[in-house]
N, C-alpha and C. Protein backbone atom coordinates (compact mmCIF):
# COMPACT_ATOMS: atom_id res chain seq x y z
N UNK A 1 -60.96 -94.24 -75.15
CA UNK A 1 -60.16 -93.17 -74.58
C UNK A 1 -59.40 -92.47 -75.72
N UNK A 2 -59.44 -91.09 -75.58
CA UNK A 2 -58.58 -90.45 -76.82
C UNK A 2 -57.39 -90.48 -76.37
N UNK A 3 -56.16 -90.32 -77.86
CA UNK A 3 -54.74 -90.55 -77.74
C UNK A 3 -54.08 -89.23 -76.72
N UNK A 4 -54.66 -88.55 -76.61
CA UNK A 4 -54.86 -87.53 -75.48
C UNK A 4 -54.69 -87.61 -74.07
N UNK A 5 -55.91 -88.34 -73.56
CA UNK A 5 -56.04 -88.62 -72.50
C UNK A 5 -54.92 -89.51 -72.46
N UNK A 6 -54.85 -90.52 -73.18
CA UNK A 6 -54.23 -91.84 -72.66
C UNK A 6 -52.50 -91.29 -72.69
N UNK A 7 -51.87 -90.53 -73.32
CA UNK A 7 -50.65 -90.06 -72.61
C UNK A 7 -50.56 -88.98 -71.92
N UNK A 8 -51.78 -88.29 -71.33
CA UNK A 8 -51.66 -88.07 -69.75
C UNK A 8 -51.44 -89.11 -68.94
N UNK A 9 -52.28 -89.55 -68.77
CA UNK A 9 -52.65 -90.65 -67.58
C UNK A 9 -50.90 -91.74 -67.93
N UNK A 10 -50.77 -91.95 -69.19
CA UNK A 10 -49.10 -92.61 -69.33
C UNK A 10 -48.07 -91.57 -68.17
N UNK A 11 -48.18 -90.37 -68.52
CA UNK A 11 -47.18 -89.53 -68.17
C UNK A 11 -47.44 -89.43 -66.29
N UNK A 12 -49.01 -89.04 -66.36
CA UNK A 12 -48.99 -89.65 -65.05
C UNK A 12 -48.54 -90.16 -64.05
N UNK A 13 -48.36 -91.61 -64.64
CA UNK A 13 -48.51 -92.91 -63.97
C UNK A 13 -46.65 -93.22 -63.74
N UNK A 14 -45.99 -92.58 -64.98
CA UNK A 14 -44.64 -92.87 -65.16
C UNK A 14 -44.17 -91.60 -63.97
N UNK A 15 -44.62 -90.41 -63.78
CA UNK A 15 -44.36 -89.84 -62.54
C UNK A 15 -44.79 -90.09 -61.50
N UNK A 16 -45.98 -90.83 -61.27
CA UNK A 16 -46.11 -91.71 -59.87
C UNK A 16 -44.96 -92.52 -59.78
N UNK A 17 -44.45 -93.25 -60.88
CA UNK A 17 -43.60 -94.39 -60.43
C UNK A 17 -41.83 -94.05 -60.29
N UNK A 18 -41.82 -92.30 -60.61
CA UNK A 18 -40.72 -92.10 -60.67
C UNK A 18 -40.73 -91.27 -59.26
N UNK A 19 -42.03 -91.44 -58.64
CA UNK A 19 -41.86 -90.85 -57.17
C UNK A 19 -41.58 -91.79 -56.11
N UNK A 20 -42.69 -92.49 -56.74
CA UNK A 20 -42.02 -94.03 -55.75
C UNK A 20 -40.36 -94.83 -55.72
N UNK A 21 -40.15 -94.44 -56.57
CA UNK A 21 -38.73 -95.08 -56.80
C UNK A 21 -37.61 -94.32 -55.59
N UNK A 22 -38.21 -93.23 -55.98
CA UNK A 22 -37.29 -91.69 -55.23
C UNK A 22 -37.61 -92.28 -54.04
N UNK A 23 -38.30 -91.99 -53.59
CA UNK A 23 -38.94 -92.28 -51.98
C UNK A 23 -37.84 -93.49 -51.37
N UNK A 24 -38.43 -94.65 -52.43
CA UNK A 24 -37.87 -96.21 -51.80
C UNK A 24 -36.27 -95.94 -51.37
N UNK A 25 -35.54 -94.96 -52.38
CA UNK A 25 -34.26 -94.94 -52.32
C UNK A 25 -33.78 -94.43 -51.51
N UNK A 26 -34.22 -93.11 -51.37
CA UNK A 26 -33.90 -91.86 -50.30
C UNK A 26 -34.20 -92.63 -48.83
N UNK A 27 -35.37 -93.51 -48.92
CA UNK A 27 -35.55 -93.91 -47.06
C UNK A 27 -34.16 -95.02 -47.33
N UNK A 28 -34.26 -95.93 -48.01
CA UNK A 28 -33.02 -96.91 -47.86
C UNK A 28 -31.12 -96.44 -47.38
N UNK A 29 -31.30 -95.55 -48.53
CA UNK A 29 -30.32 -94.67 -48.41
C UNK A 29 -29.45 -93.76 -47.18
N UNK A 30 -30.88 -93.23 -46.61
CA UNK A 30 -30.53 -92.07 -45.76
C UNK A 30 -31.99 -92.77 -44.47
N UNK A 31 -32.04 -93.47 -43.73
CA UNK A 31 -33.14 -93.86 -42.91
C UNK A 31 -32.88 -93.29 -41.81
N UNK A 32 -34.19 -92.72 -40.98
CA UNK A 32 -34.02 -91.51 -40.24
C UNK A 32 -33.91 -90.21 -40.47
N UNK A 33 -33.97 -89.79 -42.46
CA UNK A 33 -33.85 -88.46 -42.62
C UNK A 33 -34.77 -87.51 -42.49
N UNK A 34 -34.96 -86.42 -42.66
CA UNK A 34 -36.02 -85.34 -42.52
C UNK A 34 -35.95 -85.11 -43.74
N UNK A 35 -36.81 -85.24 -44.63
CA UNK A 35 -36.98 -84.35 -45.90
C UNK A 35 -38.01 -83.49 -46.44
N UNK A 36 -37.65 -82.31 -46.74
CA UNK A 36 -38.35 -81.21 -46.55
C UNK A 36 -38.61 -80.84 -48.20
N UNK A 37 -40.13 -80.98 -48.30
CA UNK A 37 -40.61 -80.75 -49.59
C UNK A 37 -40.42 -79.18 -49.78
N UNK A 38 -39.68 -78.74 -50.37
CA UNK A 38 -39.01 -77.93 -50.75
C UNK A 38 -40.17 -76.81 -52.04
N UNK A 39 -40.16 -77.99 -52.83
CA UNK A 39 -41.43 -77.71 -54.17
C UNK A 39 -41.67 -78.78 -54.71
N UNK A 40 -43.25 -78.94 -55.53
CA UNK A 40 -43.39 -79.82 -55.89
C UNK A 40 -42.75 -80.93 -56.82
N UNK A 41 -42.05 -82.14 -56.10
CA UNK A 41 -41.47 -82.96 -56.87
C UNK A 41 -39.91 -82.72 -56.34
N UNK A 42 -39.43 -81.99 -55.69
CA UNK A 42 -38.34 -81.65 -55.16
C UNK A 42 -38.19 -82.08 -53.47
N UNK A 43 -37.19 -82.66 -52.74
CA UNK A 43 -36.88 -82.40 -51.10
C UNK A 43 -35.37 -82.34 -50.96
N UNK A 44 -35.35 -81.81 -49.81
CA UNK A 44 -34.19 -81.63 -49.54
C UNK A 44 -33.87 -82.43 -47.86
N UNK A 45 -32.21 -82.39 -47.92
CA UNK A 45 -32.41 -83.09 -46.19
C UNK A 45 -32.42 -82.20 -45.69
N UNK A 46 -33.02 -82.23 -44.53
CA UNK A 46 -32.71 -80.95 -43.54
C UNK A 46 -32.01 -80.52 -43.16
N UNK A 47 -30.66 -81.07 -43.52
CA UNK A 47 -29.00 -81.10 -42.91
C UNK A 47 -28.41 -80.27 -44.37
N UNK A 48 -29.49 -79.61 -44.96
CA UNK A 48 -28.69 -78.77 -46.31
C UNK A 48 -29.27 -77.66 -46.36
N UNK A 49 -28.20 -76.71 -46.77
CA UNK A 49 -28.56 -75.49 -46.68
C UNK A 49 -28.67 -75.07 -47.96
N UNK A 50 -30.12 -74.24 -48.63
CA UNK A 50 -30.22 -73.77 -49.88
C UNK A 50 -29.88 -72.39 -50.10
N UNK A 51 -29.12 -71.84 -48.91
CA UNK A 51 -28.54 -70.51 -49.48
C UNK A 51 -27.44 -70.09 -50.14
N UNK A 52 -26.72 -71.04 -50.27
CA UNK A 52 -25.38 -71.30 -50.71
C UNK A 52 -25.36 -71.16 -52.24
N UNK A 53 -24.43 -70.77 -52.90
CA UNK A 53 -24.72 -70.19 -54.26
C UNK A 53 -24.70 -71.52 -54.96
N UNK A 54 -24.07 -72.33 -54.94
CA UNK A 54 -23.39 -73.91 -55.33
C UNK A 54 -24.91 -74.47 -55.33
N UNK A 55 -25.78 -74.13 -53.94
CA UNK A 55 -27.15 -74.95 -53.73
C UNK A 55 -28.53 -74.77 -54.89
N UNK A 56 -27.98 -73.17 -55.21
CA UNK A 56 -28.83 -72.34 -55.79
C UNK A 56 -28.77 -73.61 -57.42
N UNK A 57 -27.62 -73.55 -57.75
CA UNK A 57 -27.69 -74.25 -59.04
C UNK A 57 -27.93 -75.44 -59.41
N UNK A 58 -27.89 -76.03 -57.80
CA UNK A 58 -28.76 -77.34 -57.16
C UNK A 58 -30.15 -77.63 -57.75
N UNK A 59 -30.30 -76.39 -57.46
CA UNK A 59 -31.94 -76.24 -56.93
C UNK A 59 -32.38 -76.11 -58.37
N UNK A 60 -32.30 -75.78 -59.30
CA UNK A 60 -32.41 -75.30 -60.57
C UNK A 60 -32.27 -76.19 -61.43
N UNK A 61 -31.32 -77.55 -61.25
CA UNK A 61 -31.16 -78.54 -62.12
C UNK A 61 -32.31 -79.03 -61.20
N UNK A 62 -32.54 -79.45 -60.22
CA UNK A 62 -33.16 -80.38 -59.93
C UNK A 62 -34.94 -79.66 -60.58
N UNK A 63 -35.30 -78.29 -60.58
CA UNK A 63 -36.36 -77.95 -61.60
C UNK A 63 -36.33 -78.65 -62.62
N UNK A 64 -35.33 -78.31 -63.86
CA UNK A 64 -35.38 -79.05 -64.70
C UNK A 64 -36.00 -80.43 -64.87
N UNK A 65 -34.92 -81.77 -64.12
CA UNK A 65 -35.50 -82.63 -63.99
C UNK A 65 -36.99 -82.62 -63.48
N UNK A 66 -37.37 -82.02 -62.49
CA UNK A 66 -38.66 -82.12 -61.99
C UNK A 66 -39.90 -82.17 -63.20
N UNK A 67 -39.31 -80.87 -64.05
CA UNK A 67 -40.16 -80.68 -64.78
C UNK A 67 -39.89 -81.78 -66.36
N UNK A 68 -39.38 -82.50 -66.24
CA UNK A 68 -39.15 -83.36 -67.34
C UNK A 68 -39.91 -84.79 -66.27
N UNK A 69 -40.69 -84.86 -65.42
CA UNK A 69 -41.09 -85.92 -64.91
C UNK A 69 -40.50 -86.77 -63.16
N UNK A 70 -39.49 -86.30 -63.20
CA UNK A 70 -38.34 -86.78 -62.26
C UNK A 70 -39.28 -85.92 -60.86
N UNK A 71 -38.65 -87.22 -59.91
CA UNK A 71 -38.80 -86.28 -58.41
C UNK A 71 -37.42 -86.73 -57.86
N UNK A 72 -36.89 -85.67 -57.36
CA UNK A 72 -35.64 -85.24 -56.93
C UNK A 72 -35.12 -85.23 -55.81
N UNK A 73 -34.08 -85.73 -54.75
CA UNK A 73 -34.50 -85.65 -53.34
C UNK A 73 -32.60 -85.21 -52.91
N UNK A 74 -32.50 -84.14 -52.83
CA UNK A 74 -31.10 -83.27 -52.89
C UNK A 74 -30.90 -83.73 -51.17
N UNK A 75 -29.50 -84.61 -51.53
CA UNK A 75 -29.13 -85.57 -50.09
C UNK A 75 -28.53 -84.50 -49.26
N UNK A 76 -27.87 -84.91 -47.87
CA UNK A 76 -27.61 -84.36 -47.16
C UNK A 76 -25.67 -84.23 -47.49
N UNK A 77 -25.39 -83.25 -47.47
CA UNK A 77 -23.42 -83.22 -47.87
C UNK A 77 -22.69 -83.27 -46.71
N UNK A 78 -21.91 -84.47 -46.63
CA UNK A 78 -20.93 -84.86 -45.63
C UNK A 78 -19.30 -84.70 -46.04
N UNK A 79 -18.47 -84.62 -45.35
CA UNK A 79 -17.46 -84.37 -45.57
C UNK A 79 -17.13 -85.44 -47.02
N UNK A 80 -16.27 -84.94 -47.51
CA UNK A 80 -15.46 -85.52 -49.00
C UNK A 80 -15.19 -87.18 -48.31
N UNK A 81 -14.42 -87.28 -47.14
CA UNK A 81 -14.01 -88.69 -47.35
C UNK A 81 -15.05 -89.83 -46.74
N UNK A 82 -16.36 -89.12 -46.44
CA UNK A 82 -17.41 -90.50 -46.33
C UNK A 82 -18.31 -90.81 -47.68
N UNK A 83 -18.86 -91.37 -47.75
CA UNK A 83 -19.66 -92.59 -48.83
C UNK A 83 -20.26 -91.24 -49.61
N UNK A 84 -20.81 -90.26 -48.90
CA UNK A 84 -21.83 -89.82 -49.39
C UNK A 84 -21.14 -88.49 -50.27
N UNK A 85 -21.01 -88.79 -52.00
CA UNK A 85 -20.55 -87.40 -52.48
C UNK A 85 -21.35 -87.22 -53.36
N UNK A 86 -22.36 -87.68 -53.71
CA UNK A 86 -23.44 -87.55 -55.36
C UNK A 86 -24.21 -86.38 -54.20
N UNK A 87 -24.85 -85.58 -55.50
CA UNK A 87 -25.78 -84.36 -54.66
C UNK A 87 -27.55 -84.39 -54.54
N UNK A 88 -27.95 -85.72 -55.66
CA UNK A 88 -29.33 -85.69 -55.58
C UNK A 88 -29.47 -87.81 -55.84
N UNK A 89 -30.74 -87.81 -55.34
CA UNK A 89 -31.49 -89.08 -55.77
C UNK A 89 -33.02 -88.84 -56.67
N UNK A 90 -32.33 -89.11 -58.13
CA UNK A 90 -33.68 -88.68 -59.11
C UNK A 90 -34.09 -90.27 -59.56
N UNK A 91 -35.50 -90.25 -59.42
CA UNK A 91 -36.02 -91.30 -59.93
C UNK A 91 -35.74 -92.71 -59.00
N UNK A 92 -35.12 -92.77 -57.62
CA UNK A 92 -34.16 -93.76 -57.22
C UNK A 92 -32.80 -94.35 -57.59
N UNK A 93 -32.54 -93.32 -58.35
CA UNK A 93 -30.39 -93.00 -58.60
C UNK A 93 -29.87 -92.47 -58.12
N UNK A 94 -28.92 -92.65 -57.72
CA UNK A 94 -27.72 -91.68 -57.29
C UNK A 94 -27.26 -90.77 -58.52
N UNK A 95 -27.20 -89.40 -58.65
CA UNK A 95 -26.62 -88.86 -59.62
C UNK A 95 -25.90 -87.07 -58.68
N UNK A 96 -25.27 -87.49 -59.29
CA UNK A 96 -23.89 -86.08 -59.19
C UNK A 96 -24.27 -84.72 -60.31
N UNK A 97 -24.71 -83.56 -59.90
CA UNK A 97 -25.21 -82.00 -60.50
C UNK A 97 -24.09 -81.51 -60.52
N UNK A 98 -24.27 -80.65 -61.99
CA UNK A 98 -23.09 -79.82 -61.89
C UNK A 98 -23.15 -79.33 -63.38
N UNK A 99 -23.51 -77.77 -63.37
CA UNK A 99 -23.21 -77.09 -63.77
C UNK A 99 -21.64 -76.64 -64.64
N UNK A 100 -22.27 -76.12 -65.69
CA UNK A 100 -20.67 -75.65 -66.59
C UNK A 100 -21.45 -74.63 -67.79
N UNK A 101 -20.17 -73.44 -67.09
CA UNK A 101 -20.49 -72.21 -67.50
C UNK A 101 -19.34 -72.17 -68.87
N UNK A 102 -18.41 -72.78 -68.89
CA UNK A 102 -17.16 -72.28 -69.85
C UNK A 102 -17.00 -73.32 -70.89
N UNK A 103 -16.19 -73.47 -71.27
CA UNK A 103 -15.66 -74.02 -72.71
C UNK A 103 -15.87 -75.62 -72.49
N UNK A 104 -15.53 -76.17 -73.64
CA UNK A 104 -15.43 -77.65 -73.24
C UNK A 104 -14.40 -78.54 -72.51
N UNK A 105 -13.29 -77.77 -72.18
CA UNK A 105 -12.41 -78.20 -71.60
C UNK A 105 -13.33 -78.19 -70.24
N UNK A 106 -13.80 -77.19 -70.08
CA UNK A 106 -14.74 -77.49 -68.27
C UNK A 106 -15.27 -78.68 -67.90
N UNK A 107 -16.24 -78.48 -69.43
CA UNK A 107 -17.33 -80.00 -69.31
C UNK A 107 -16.13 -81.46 -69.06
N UNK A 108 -14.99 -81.21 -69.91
CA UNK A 108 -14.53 -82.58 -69.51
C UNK A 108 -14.07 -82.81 -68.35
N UNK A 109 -13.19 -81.77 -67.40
CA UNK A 109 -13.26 -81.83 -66.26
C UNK A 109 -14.47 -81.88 -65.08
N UNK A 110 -15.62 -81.35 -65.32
CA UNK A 110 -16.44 -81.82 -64.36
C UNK A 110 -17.28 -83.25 -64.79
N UNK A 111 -16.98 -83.95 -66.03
CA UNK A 111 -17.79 -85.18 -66.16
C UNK A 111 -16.56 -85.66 -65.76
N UNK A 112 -15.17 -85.46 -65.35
CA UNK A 112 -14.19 -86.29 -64.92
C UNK A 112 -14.24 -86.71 -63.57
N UNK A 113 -14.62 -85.33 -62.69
CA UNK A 113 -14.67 -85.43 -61.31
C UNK A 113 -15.82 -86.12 -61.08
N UNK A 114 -17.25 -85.93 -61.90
CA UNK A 114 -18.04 -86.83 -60.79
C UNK A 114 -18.27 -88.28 -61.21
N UNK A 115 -17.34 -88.35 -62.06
CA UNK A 115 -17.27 -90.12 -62.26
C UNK A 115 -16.61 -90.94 -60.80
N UNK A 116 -16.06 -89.93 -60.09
CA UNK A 116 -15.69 -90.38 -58.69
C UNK A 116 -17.28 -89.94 -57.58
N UNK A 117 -18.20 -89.39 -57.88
CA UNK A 117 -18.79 -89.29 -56.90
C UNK A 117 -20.56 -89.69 -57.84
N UNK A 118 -20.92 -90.38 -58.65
CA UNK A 118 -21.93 -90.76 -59.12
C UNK A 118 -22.29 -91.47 -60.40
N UNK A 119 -22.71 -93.34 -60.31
CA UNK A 119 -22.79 -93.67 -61.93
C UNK A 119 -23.12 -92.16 -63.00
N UNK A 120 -23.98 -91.71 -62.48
CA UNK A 120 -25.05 -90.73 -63.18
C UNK A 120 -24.80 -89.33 -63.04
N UNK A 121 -24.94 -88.31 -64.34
CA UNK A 121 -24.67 -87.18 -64.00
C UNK A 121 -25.45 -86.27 -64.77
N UNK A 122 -26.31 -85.37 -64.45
CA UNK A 122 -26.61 -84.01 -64.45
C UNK A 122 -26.01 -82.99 -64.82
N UNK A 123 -25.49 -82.41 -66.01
CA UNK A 123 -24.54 -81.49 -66.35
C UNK A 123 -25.46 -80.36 -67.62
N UNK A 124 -25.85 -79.00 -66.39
CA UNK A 124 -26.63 -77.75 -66.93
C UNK A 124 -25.47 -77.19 -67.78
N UNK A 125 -25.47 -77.09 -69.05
CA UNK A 125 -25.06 -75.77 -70.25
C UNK A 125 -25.83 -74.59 -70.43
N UNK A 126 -26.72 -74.81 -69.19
CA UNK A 126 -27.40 -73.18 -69.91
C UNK A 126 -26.48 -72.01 -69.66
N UNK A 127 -25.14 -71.88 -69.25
CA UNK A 127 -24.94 -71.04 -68.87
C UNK A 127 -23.31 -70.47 -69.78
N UNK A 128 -23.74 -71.36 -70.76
CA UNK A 128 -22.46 -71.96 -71.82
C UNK A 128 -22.98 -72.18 -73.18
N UNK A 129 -22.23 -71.35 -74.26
CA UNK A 129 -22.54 -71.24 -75.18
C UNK A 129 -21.93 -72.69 -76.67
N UNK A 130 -21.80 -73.44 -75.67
CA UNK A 130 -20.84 -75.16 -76.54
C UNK A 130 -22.07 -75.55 -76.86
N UNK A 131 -22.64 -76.06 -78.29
CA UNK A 131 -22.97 -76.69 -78.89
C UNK A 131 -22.99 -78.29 -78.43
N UNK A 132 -24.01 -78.84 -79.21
CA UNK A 132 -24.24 -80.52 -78.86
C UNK A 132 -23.22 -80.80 -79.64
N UNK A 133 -22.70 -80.75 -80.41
CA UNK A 133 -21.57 -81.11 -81.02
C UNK A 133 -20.25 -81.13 -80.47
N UNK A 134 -20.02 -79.89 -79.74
CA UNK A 134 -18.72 -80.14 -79.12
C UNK A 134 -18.94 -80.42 -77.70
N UNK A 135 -20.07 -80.65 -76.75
CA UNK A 135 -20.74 -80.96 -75.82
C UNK A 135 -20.17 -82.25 -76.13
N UNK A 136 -20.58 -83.42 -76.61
CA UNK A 136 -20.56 -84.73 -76.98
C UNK A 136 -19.31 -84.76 -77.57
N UNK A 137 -18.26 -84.41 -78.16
CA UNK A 137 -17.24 -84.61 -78.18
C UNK A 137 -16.16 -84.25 -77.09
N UNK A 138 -16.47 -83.32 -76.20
CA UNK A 138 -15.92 -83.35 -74.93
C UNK A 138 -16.08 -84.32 -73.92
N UNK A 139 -17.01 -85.13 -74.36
CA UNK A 139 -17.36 -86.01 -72.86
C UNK A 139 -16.70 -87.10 -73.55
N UNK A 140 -16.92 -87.43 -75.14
CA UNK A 140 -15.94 -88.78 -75.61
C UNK A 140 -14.47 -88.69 -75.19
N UNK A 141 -13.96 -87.25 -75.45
CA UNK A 141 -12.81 -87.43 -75.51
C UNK A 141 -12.49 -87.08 -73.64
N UNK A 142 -13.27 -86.83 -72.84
CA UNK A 142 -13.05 -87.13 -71.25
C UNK A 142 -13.34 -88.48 -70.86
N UNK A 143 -13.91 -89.27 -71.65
CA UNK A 143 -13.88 -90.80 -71.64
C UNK A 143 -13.06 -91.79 -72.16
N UNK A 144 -12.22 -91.04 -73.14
CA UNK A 144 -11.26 -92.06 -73.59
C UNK A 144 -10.08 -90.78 -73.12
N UNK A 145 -10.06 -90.01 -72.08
CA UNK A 145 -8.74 -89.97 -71.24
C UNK A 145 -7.65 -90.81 -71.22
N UNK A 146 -6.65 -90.42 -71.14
CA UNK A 146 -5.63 -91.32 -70.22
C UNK A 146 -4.77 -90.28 -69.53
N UNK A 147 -3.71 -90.72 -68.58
CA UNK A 147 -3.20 -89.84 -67.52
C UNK A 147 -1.78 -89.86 -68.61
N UNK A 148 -1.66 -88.09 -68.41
CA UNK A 148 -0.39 -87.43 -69.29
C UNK A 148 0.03 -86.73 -68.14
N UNK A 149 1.28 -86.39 -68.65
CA UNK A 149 2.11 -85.28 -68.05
C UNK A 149 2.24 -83.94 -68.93
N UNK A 150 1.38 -82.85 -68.38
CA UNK A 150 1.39 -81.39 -69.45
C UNK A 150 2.60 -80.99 -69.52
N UNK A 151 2.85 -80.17 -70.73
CA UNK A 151 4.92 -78.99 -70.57
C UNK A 151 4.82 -78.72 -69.45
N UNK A 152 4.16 -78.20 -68.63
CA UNK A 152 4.15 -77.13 -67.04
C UNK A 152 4.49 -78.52 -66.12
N UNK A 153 4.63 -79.81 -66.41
CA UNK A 153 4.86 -81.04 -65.17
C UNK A 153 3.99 -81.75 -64.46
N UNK A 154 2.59 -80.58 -64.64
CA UNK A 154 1.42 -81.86 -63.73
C UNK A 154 0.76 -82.37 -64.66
N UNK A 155 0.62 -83.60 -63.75
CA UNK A 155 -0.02 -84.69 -64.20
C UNK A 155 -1.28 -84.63 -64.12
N UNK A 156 -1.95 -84.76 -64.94
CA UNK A 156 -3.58 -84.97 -65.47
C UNK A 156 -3.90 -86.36 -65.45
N UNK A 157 -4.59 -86.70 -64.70
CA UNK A 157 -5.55 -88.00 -64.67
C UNK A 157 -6.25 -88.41 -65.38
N UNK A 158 -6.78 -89.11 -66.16
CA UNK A 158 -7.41 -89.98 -66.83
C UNK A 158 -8.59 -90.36 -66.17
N UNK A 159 -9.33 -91.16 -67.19
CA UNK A 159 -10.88 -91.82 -66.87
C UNK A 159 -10.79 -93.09 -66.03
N UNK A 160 -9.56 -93.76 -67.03
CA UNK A 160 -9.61 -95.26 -65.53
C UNK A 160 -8.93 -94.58 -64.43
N UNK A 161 -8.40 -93.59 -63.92
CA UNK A 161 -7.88 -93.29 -62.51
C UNK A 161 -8.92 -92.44 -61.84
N UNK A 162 -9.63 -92.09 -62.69
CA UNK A 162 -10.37 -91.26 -62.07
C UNK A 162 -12.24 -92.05 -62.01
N UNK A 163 -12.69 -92.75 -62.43
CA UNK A 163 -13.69 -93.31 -62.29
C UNK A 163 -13.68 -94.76 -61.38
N UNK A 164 -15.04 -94.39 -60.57
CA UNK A 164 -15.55 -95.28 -59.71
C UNK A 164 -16.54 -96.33 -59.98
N UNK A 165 -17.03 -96.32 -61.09
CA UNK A 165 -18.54 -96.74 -61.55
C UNK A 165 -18.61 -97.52 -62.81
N UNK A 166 -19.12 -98.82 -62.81
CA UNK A 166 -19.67 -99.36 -64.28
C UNK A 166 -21.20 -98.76 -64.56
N UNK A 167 -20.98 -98.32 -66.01
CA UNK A 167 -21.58 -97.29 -66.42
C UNK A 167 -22.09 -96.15 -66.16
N UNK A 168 -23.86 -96.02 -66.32
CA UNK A 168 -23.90 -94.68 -66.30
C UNK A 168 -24.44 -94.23 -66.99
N UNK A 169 -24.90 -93.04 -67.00
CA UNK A 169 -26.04 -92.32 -67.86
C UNK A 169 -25.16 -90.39 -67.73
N UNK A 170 -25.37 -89.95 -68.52
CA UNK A 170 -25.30 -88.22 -68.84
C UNK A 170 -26.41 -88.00 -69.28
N UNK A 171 -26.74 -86.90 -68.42
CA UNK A 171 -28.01 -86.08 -69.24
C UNK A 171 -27.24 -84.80 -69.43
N UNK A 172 -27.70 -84.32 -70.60
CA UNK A 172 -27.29 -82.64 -70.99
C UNK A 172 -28.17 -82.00 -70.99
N UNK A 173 -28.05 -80.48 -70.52
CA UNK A 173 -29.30 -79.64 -70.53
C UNK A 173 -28.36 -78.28 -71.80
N UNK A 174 -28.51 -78.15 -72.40
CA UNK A 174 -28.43 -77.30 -73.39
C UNK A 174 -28.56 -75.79 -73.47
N UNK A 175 -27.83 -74.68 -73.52
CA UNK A 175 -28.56 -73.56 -73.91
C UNK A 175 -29.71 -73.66 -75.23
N UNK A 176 -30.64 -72.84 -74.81
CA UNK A 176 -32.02 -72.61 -75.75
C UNK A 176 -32.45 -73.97 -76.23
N UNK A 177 -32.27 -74.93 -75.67
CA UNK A 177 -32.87 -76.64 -76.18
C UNK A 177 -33.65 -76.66 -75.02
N UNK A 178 -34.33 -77.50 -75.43
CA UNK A 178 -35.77 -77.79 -74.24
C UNK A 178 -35.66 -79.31 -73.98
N UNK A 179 -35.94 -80.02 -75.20
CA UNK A 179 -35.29 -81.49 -74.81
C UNK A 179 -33.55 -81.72 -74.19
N UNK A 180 -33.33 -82.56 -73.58
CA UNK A 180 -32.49 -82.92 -72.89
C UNK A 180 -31.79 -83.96 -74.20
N UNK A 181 -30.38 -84.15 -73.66
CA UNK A 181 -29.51 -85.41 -74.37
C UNK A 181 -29.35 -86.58 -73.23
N UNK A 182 -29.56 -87.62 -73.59
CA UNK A 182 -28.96 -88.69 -72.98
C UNK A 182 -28.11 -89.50 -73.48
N UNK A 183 -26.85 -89.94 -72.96
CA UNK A 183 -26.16 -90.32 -73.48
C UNK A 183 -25.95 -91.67 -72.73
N UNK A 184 -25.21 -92.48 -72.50
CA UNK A 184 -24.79 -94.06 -72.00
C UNK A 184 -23.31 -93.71 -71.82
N UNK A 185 -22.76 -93.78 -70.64
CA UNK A 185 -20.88 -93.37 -70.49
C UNK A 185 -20.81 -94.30 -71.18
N UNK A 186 -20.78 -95.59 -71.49
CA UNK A 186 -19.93 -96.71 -72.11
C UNK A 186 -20.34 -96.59 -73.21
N UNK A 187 -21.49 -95.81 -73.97
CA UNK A 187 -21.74 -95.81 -75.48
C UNK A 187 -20.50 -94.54 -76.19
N UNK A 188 -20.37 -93.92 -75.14
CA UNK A 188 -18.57 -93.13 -75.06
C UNK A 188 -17.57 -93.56 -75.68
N UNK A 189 -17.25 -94.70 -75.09
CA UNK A 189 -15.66 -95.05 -75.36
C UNK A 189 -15.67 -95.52 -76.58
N UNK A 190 -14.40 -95.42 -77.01
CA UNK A 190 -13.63 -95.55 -78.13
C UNK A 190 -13.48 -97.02 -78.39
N UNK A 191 -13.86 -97.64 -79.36
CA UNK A 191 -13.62 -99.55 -79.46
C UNK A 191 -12.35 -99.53 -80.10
């Protein structure tokens, strides 16, 4: 077999098994759901609406992943105070999407918030001109947080008040990069 063929059929086989995973999770997860193949490698529950501008950017990370191998299964959104706040199941994970258009102060606030709603997170820069450099130094220094009080009086939360989860994974999607970053939250912190 040429080195050719044989990482098709690898790449293949590793997206069969990253469909199966999806599947196993999403029925465990959500049993009784309707999921509506949306596009290939993508579903959605039927209890979600993709017109919503928030959904739109949903829909767009979860391309990404798709097209890096992943099948994607964008859960159903229930109010804030039940179980369910992560927005997709890729590969059979729970992971939390979310977009960041502005500076790095953004990125550290939205890798802050969904450390309360997913080990795992999804965070698109295409729409943001921050560098892997200060990309990755925003998420260290949103990981070695602690809760201050700003001159103006409010209080800013921190990583241990604000995280739910041992460990974790970040993926970065980059302006004009094609490969992705992965990072480890606990390869983060500060020793």
């Amino acid at each position: 077999m040429q080195p050719e063929q044989q990482a098709v059929e690898l790449e293949s086989k590793k997206k069969e098994e990253n469909a199966n995973k999806a599947k196993a999770a999403a029925d465990r997860l959500f049993p009784n759901e309707k999921w509506i193949n949306i596009e290939d490698g993508i579903y959605r529950s039927s209890r979600r609406n993709l017109d919503e501008e928030i959904n739109k950017n949903e829909l767009r990370d979860a391309q990404i992943l798709r097209d890096l191998g992943s099948t994607v299964y964008l859960v159903p959104h229930f109010s804030r105070s039940e179980s369910t706040q992560y927005d997709a199941i890729v590969n059979g994970v729970k992971m939390e999407l979310k977009n960041v258009a502005g500076n790095p102060g953004s990125l550290e606030s939205a890798f802050l918030k969904s450390r309360s709603q997913a080990p795992n997170v999804f965070i698109n820069l295409e729409n943001s001109n921050m560098t892997r450099s200060e990309a990755v130094t925003a998420l260290y220094r949103a990981r070695n947080s602690v809760t201050r009080t700003e001159k103006n009086g409010k209080i800013r939360k921190g990583y241990a008040e604000l995280n739910e989860f041992n460990g974790g994974r970040v993926i970065l999607k980059l302006k004009g990069h094609q490969n992705m970053i992965y990072l480890n939250v606990d390869d983060l912190k500060a020793h």
